[in-house]
C-alpha atoms as a PDB file:
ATOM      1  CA  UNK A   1      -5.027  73.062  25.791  1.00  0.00           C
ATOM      2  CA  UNK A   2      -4.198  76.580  25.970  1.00  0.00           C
ATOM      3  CA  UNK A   3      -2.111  76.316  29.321  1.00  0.00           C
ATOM      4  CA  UNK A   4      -0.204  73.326  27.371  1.00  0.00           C
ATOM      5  CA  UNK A   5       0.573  75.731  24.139  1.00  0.00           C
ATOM      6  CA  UNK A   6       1.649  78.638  26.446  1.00  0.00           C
ATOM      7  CA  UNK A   7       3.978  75.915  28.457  1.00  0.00           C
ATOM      8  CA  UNK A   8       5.447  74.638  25.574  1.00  0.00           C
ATOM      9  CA  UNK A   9       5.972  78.373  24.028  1.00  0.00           C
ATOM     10  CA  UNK A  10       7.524  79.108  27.472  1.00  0.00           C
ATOM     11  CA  UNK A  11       9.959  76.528  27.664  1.00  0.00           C
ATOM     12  CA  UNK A  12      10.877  76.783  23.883  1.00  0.00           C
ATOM     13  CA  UNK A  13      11.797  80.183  24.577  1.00  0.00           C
ATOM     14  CA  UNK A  14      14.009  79.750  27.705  1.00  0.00           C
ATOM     15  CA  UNK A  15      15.803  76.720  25.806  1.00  0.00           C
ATOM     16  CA  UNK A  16      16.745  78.582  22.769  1.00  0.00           C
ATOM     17  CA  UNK A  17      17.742  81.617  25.341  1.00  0.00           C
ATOM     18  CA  UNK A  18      20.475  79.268  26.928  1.00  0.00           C
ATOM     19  CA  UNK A  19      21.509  77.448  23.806  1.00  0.00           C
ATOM     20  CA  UNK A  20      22.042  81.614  22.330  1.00  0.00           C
ATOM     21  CA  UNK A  21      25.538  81.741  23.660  1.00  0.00           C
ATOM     22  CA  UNK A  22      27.304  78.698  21.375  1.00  0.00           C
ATOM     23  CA  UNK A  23      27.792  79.529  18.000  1.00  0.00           C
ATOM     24  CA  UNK A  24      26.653  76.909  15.736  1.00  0.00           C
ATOM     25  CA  UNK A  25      25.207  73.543  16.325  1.00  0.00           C
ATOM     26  CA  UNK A  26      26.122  70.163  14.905  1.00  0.00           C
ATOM     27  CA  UNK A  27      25.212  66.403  16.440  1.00  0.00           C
ATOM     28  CA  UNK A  28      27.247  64.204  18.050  1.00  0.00           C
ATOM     29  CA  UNK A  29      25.390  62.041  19.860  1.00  0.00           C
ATOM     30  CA  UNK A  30      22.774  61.099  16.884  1.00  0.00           C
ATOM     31  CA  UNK A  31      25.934  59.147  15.647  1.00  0.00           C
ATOM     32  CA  UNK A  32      26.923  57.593  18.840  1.00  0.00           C
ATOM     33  CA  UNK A  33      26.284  53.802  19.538  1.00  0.00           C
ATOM     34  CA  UNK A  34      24.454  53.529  23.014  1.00  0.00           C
ATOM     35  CA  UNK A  35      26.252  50.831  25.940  1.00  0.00           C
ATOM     36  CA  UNK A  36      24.496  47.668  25.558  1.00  0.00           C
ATOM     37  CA  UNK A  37      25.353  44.117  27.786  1.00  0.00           C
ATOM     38  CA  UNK A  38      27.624  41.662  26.847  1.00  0.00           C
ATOM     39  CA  UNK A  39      26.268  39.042  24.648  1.00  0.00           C
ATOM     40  CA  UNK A  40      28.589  36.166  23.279  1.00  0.00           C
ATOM     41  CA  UNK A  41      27.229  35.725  19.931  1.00  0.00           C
ATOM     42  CA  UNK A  42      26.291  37.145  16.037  1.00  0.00           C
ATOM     43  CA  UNK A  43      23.666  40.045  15.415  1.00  0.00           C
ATOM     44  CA  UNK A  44      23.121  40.417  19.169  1.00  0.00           C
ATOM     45  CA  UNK A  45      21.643  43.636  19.399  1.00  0.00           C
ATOM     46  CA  UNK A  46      19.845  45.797  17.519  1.00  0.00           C
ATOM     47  CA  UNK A  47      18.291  49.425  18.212  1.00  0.00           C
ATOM     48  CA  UNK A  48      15.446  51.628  16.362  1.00  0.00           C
ATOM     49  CA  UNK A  49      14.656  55.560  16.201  1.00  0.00           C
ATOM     50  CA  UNK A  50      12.809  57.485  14.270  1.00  0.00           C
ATOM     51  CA  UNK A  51      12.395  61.300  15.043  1.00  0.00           C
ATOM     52  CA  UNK A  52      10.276  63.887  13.277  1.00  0.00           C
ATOM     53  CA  UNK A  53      10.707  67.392  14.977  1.00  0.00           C
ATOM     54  CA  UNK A  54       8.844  70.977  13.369  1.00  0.00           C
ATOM     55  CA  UNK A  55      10.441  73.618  13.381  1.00  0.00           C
ATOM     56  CA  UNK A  56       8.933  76.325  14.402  1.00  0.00           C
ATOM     57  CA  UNK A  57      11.245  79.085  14.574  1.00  0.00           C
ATOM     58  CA  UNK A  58      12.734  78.808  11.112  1.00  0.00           C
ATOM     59  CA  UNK A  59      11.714  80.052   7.783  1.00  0.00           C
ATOM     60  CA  UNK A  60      10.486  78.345   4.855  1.00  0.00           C
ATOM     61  CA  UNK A  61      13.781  75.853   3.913  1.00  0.00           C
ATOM     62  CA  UNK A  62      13.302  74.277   7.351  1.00  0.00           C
ATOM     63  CA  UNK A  63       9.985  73.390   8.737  1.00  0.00           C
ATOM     64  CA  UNK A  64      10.800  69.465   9.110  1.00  0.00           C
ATOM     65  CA  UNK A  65      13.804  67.754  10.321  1.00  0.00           C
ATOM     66  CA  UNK A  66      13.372  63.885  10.249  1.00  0.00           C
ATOM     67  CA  UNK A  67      15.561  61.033  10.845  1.00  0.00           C
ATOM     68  CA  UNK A  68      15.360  57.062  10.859  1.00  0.00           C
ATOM     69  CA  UNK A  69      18.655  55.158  11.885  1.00  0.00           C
ATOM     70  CA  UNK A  70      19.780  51.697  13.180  1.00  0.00           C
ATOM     71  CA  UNK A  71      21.990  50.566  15.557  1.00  0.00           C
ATOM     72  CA  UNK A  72      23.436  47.528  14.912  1.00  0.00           C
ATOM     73  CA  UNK A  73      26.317  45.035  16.863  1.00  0.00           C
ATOM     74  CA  UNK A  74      27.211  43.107  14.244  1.00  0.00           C
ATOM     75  CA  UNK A  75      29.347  40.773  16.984  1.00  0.00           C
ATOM     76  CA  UNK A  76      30.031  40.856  20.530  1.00  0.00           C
ATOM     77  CA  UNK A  77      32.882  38.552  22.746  1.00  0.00           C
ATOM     78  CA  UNK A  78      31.656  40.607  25.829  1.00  0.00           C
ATOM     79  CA  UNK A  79      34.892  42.296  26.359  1.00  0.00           C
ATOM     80  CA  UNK A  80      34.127  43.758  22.358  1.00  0.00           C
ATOM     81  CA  UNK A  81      31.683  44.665  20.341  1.00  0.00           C
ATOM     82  CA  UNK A  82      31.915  45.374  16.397  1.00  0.00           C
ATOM     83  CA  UNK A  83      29.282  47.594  16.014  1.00  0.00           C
ATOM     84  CA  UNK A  84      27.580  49.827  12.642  1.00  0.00           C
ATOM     85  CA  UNK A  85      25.164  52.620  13.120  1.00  0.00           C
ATOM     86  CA  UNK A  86      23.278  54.300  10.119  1.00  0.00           C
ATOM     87  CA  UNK A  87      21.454  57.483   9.981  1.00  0.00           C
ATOM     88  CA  UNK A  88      19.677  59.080   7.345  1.00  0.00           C
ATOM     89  CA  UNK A  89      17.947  62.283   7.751  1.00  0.00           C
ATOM     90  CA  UNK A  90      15.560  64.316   5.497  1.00  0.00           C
ATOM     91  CA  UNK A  91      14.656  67.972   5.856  1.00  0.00           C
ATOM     92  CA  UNK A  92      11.355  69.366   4.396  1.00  0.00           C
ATOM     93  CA  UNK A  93      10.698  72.795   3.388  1.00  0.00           C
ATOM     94  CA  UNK A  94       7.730  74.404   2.145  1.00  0.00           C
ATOM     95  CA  UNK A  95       9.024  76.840  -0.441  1.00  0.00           C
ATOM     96  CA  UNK A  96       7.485  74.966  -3.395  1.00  0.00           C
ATOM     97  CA  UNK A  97       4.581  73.075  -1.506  1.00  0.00           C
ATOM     98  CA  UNK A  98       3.155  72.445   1.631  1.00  0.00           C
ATOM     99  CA  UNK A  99       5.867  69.093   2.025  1.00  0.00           C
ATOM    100  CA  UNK A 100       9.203  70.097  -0.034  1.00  0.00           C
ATOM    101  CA  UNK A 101      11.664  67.692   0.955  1.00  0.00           C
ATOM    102  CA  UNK A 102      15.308  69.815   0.283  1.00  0.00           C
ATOM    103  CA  UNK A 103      17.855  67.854   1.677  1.00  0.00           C
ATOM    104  CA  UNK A 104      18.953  64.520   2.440  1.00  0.00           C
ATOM    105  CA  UNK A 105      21.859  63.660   4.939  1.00  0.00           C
ATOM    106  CA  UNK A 106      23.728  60.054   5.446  1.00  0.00           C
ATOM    107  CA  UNK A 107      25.588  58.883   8.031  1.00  0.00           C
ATOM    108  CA  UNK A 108      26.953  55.830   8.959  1.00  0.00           C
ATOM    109  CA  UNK A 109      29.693  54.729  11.551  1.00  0.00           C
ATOM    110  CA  UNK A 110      31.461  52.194  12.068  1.00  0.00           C
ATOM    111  CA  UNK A 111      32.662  51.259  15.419  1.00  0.00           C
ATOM    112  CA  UNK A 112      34.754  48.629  17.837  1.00  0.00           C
ATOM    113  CA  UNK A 113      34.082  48.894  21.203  1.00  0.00           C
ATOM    114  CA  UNK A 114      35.659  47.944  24.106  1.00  0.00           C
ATOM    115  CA  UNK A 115      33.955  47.136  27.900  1.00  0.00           C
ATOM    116  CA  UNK A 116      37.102  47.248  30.398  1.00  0.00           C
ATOM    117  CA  UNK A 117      34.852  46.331  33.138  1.00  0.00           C
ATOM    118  CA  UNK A 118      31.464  46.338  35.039  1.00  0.00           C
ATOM    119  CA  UNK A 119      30.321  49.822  35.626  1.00  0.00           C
ATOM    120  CA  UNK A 120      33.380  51.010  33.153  1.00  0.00           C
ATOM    121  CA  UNK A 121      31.454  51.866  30.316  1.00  0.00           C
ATOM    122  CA  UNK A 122      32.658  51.124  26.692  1.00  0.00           C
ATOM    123  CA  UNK A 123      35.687  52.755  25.076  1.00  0.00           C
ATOM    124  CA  UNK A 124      35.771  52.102  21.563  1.00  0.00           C
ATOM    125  CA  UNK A 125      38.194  53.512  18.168  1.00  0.00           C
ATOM    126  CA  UNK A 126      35.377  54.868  14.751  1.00  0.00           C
ATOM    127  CA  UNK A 127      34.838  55.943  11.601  1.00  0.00           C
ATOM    128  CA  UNK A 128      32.362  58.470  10.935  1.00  0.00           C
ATOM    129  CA  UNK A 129      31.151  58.879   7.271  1.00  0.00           C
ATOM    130  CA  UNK A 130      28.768  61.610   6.747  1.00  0.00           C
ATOM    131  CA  UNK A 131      27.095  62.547   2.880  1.00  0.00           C
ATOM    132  CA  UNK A 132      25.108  65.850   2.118  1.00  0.00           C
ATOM    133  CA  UNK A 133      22.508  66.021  -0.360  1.00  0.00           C
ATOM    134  CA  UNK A 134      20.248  68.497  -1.910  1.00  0.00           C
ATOM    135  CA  UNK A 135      17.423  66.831  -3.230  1.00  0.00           C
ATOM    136  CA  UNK A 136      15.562  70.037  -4.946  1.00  0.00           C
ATOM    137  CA  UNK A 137      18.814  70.828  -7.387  1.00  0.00           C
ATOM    138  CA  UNK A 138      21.050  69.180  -9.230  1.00  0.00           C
ATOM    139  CA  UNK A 139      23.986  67.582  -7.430  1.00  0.00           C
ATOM    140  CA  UNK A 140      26.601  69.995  -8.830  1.00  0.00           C
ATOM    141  CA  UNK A 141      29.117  69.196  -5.673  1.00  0.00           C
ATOM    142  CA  UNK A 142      30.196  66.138  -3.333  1.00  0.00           C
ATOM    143  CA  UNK A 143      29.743  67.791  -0.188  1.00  0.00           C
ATOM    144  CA  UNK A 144      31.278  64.743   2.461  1.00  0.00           C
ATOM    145  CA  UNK A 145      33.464  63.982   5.304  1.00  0.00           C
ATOM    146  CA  UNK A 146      35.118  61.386   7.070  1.00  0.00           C
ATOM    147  CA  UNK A 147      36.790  61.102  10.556  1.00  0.00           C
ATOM    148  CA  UNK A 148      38.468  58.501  12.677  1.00  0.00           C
ATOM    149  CA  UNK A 149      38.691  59.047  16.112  1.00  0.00           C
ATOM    150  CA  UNK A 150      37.732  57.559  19.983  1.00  0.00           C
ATOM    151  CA  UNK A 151      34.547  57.677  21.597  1.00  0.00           C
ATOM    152  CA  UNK A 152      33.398  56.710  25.185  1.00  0.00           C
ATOM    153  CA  UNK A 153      29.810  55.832  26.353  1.00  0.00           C
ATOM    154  CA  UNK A 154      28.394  54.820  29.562  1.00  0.00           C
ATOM    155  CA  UNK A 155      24.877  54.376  31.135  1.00  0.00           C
ATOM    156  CA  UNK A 156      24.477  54.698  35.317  1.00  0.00           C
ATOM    157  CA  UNK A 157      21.245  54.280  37.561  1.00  0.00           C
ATOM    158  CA  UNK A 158      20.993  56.404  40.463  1.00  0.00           C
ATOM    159  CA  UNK A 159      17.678  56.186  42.061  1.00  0.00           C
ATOM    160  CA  UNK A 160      14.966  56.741  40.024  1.00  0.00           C
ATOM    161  CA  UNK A 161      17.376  58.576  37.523  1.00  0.00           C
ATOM    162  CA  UNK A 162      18.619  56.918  34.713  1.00  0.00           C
ATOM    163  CA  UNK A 163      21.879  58.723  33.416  1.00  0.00           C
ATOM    164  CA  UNK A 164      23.450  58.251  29.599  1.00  0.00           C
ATOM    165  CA  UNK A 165      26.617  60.431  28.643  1.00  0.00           C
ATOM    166  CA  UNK A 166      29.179  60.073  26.250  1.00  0.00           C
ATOM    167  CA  UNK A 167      32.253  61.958  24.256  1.00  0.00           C
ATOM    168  CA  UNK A 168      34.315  61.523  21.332  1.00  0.00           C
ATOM    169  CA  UNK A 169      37.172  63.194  19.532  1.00  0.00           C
ATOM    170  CA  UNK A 170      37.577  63.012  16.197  1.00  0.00           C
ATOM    171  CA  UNK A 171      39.905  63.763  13.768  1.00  0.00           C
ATOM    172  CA  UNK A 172      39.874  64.439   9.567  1.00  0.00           C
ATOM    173  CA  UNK A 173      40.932  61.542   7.127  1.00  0.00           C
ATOM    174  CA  UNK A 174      38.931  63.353   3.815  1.00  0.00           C
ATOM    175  CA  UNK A 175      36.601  66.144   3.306  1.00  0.00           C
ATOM    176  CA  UNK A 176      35.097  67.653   0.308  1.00  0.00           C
ATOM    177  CA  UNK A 177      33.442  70.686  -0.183  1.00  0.00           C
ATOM    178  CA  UNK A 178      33.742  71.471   3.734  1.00  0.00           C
ATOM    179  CA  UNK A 179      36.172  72.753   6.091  1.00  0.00           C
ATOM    180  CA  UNK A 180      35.724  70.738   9.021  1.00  0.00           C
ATOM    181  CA  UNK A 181      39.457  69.532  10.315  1.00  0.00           C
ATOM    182  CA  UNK A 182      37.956  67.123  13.030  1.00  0.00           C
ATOM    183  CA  UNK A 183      35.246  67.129  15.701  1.00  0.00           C
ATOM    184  CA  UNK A 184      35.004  67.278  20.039  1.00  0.00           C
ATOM    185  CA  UNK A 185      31.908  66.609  21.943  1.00  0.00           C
ATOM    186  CA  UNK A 186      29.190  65.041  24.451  1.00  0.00           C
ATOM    187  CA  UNK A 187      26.137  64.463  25.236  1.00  0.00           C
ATOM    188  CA  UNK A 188      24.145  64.066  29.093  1.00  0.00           C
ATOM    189  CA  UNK A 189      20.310  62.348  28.847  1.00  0.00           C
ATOM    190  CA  UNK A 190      18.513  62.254  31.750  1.00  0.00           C
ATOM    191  CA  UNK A 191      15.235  60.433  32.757  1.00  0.00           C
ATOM    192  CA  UNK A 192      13.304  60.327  36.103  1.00  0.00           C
ATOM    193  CA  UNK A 193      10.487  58.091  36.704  1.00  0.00           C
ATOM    194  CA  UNK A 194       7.123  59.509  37.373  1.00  0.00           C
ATOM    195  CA  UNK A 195       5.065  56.256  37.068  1.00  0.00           C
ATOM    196  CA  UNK A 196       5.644  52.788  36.006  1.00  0.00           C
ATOM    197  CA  UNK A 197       5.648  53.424  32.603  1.00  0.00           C
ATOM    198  CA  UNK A 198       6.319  57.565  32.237  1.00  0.00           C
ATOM    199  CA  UNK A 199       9.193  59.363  32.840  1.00  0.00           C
ATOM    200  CA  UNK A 200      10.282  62.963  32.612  1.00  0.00           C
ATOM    201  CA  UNK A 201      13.365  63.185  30.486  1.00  0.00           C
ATOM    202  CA  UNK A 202      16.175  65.887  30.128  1.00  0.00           C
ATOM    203  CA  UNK A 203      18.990  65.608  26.740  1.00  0.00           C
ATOM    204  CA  UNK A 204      21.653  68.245  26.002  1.00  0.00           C
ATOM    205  CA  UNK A 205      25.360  68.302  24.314  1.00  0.00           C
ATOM    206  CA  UNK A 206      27.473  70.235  22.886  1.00  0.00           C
ATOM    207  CA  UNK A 207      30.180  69.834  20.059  1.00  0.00           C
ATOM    208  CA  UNK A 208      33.154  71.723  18.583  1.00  0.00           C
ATOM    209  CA  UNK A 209      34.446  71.527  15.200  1.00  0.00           C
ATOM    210  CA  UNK A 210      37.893  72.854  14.314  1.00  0.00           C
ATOM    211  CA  UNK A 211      38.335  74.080  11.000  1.00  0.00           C
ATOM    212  CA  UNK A 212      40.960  74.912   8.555  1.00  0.00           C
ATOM    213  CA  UNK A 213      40.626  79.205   8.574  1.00  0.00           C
ATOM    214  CA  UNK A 214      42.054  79.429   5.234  1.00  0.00           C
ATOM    215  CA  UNK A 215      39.030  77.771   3.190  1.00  0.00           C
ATOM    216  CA  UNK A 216      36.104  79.518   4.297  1.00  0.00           C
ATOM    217  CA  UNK A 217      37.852  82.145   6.195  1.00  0.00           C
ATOM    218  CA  UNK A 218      35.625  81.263   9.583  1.00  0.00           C
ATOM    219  CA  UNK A 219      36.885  80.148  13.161  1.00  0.00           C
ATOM    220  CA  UNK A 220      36.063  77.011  14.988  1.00  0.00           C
ATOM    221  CA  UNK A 221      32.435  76.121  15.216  1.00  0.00           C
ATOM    222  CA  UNK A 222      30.782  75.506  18.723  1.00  0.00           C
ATOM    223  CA  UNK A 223      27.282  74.240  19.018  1.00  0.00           C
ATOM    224  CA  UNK A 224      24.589  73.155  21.957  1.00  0.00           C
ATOM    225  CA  UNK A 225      21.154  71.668  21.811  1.00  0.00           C
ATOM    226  CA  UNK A 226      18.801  71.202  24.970  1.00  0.00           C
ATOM    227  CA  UNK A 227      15.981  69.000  25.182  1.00  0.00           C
ATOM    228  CA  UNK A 228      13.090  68.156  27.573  1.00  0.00           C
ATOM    229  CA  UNK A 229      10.392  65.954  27.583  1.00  0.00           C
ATOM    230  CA  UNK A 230       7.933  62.942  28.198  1.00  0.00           C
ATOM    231  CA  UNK A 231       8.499  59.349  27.763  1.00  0.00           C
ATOM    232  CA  UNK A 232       6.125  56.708  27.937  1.00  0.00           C
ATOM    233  CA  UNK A 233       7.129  53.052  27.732  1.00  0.00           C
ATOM    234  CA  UNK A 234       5.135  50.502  25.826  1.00  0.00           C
ATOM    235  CA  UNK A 235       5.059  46.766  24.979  1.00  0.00           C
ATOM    236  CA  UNK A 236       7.442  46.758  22.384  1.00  0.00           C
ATOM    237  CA  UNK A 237       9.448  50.059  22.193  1.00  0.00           C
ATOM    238  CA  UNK A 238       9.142  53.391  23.604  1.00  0.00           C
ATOM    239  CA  UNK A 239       7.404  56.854  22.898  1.00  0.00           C
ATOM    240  CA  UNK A 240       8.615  60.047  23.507  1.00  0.00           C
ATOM    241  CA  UNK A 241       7.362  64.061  22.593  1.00  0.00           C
ATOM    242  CA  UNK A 242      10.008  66.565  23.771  1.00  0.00           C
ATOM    243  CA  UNK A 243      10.627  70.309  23.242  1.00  0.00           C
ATOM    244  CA  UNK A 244      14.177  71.399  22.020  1.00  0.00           C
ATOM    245  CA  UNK A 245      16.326  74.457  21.564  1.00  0.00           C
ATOM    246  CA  UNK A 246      19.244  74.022  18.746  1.00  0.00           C
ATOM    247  CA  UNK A 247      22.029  76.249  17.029  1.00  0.00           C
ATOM    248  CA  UNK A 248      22.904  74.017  13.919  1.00  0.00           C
ATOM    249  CA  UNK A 249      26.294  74.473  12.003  1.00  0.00           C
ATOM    250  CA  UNK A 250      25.923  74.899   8.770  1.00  0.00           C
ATOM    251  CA  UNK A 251      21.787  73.832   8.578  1.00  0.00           C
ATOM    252  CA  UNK A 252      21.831  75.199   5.155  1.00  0.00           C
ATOM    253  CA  UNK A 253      25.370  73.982   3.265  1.00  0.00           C
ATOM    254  CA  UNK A 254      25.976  77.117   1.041  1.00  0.00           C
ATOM    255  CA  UNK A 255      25.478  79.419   4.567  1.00  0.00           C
ATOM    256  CA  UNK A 256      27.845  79.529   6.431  1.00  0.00           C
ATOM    257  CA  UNK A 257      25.708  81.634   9.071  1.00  0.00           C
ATOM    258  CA  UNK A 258      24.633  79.811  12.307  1.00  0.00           C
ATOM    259  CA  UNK A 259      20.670  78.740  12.388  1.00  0.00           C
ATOM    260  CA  UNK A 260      18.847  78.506  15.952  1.00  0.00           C
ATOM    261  CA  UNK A 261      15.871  76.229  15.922  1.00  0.00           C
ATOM    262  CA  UNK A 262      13.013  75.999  18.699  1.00  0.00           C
ATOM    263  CA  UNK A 263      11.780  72.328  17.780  1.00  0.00           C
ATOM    264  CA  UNK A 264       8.461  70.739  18.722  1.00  0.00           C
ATOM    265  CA  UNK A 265       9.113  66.361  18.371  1.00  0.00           C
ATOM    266  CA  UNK A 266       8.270  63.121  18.735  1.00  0.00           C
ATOM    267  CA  UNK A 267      10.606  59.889  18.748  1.00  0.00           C
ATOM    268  CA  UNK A 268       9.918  56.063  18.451  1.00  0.00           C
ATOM    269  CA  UNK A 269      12.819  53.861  19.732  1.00  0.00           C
ATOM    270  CA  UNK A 270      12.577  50.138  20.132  1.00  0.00           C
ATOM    271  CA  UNK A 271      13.476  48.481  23.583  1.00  0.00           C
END
């Protein structure tokens, strides 16, 4: 047990050393749809998460980040897909108690994607919605965005590694209460087999987000999270526990100071 908490502490700390460079962290690939097979038909796919990471280089507003989303194609004619994915997340504190839930997050896209070929990948046009919420004040500002943009996903097999990478670019249709004029980045996930059902498993990305100067008198915010762990696959869905390294833009929404996270998880997905 003790070699495990000194390997985790280990690799925490080298993670969070190479993520020290960017300057603020946001996600883009929690809100990007995943390639999935044509499928003539209505409802044709549908995909599960649910995440719950400590934090355990953070003070007392962040000590939890957890998420649940869905990923949903509503219809598919094999060369497109209509697809919506929703995301809510809830951050828990322990300023008040020992589980002080502080903020509540929303976001949902909407997407059509297009599969030029076999091996291609999917291309597709968005809109990304997201909704900020602190849930231990009153609401005394809207704090929201919306962008439209493109997005491109693809999933390749090479051996025994299984590749996923994406990118998107992203552009402002409304904000309030932020500064955000549009958003750039991707994602790389890596897993190798180790046994029939485990696999060792690598995730980073990294994201910019122009801004307009003028409003919060700040440049561009650029952002990188690393990930490793295990994955084990089971009769139904999958299990994973990972160790991650994160610089978050704008973790708290009245700081405008970047936050660096080492973050100790666990994730459900459904096959």
């Amino acid at each position: 047990m003790r070699r495990f908490v000194g390997f985790a502490g280990l690799v925490s700390w080298f993670m969070v050393g190479l993520s020290m460079p960017m300057l603020a962290q946001t996600s883009s690939s929690m809100s990007m749809s995943r390639p999935t097979p044509p499928d003539l038909g209505f409802l044709t796919s549908y995909r599960f998460h649910l995440n719950a990471l400590r934090l355990v280089s953070s003070g007392e507003s962040f000590v939890w980040d957890t998420d649940v989303g869905a990923d949903l194609d509503v219809f598919d004619f094999r060369s497109v897909r209509g697809n919506v994915l929703t995301v809510f997340e809830g951050v828990l504190g322990e300023e008040i108690r020992p589980i002080d839930p502080n903020q509540v997050n929303y976001t949902i896209d909407l997407s059509l994607w297009w599969r030029p070929g076999k091996k291609l990948g999917e291309l597709g046009t968005t809109f990304h919605h997201v909704s900020r919420h602190l849930s231990d004040r009153d609401k005394l500002v809207a704090i929201a965005w919306n962008f439209l943009g493109l997005q491109y996903v693809q999933s390749v097999q090479v051996g025994l590694w299984d590749f996923d990478f994406g990118g998107r670019g992203l552009w402002k249709t409304q904000r309030s209460f932020v500064d955000y004029a549009g958003e750039v980045g991707g994602y790389l996930s890596m897993a190798h087999s180790l046994a029939q059902r485990t696999s060792l498993t690598f995730g980073g990305e990294v994201t910019v987000v122009p801004v307009t100067q003028a409003i919060k008198n700040r440049n561009r915010q650029i952002g990188s999270r690393i990930e490793v762990g295990m994955r084990f696959q089971g009769g139904r869905g999958v299990g994973e526990v990972f160790v991650a390294g994160e610089r978050r833009i704008d973790a708290d929404p009245f700081d405008l100071r970047p936050t660096t996270f080492t973050m100790l998880g666990f994730r459900f997905l459904s096959r």
